[in-house]
Each structure stands twice: as structure tokens, then as C-alpha cells.
Protein backbone atom coordinates (compact mmCIF):
# COMPACT_ATOMS: atom_id res chain seq x y z
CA UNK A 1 -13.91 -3.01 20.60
CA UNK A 2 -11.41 -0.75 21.08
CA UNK A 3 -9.61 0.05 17.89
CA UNK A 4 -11.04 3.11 15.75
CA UNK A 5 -9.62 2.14 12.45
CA UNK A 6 -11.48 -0.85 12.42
CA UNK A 7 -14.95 -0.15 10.05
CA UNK A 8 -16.56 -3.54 9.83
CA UNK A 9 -16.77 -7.48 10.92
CA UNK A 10 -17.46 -10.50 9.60
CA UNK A 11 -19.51 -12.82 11.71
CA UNK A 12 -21.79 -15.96 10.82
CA UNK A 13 -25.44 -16.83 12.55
CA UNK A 14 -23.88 -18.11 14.79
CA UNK A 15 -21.32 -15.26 15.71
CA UNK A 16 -23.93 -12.62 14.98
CA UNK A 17 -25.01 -12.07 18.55
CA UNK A 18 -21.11 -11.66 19.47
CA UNK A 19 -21.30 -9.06 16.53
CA UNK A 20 -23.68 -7.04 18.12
CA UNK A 21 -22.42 -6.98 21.73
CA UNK A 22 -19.43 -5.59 20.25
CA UNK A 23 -21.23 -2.87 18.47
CA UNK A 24 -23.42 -1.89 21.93
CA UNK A 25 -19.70 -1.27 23.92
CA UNK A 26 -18.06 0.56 21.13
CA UNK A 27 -21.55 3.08 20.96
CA UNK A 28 -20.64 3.55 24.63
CA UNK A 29 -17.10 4.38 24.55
CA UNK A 30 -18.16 6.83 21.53
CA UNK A 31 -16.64 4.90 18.74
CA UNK A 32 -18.88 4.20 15.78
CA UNK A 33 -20.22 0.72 15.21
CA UNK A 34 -18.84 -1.52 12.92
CA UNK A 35 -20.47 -2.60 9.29
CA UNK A 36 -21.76 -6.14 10.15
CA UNK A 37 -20.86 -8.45 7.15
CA UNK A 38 -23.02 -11.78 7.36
CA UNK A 39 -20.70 -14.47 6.06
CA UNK A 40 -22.50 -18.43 5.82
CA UNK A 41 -20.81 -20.72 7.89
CA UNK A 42 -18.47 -23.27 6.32
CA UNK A 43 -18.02 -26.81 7.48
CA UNK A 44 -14.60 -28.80 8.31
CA UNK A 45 -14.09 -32.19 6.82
CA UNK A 46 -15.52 -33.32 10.21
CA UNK A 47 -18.85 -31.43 9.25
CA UNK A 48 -18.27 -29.03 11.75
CA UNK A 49 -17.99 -25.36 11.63
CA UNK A 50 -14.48 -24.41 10.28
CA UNK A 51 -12.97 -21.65 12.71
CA UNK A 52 -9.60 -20.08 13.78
CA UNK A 53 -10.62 -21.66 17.48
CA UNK A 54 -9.99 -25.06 15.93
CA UNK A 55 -7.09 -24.28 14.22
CA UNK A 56 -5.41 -23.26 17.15
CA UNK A 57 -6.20 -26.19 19.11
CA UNK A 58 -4.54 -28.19 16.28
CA UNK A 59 -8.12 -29.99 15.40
CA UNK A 60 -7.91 -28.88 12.10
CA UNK A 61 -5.66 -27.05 9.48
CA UNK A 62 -7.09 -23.87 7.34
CA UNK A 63 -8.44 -25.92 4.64
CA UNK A 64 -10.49 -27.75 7.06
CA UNK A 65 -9.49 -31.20 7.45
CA UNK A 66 -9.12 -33.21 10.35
CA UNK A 67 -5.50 -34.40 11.78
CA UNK A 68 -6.59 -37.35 13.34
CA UNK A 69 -7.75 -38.25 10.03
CA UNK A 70 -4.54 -37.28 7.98
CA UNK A 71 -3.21 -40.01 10.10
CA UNK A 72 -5.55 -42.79 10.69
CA UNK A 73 -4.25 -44.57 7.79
CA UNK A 74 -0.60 -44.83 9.45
């Protein structure tokens, strides 16, 4: 929100609405709004949306696929 030398985002449907808040409080602290780069949404092994939330929380690594899964068979 904050940083000028940022120029654009990349947001899904889903994120799009995020996208745009963003873009309303950088107009007000005078910074130009951000190029909004629709990107589809990609899906985990677990057919759910693949994001840098889940990877954090250790659901699933960057290619998407589950660890509870990599070791069910163990």
C-alpha cells in the first residue's frame, strides 16, 4: 500500500476485491494505483486453491500437494 516502486499486482477472482481496496488507500495517500494483473486460480492436489497462506501453515508445499498425503502411505 505503501511502497512507491511497486507498479502492479497479481490477484485472482477471488483476491480481486483485496486488489482494489488496495488501489482506493494508495489514491488517498497520493501514490498511483497499481496495474491489476488477473491471474486464474490454480488448485492444490487437495482441489483447493493453491496459495502462499497454505504454504505457510505447512498444508501444502509450492507444487501443491498435500503433506498429510505424502505420508499416508507410511
Amino acid at each position: 500500500i505503501v511502497d512507491p516502486s511497486i507498479d502492479s499486482i497479481v490477484l485472482t477472482e477471488e483476491t480481486l476485491q483485496n486488489g482494489k481496496k488496495i488501489n482506493t488507500k494508495r489514491k488517498k495517500r497520493g501514490l498511483r494505483e497499481l496495474e491489476i494483473i488477473l491471474y486464474p486460480t490454480i488448485t492444490a492436489q487437495d482441489d483447493l486453491s493453491l496459495s502462499s497462506s497454505r504454504i505457510r501453515r505447512g498444508e501444502i508445499d509450492r507444487k501443491g500437494s498435500v503433506y498429510k498425503e505424502a505420508f499416508a502411505d507410511r
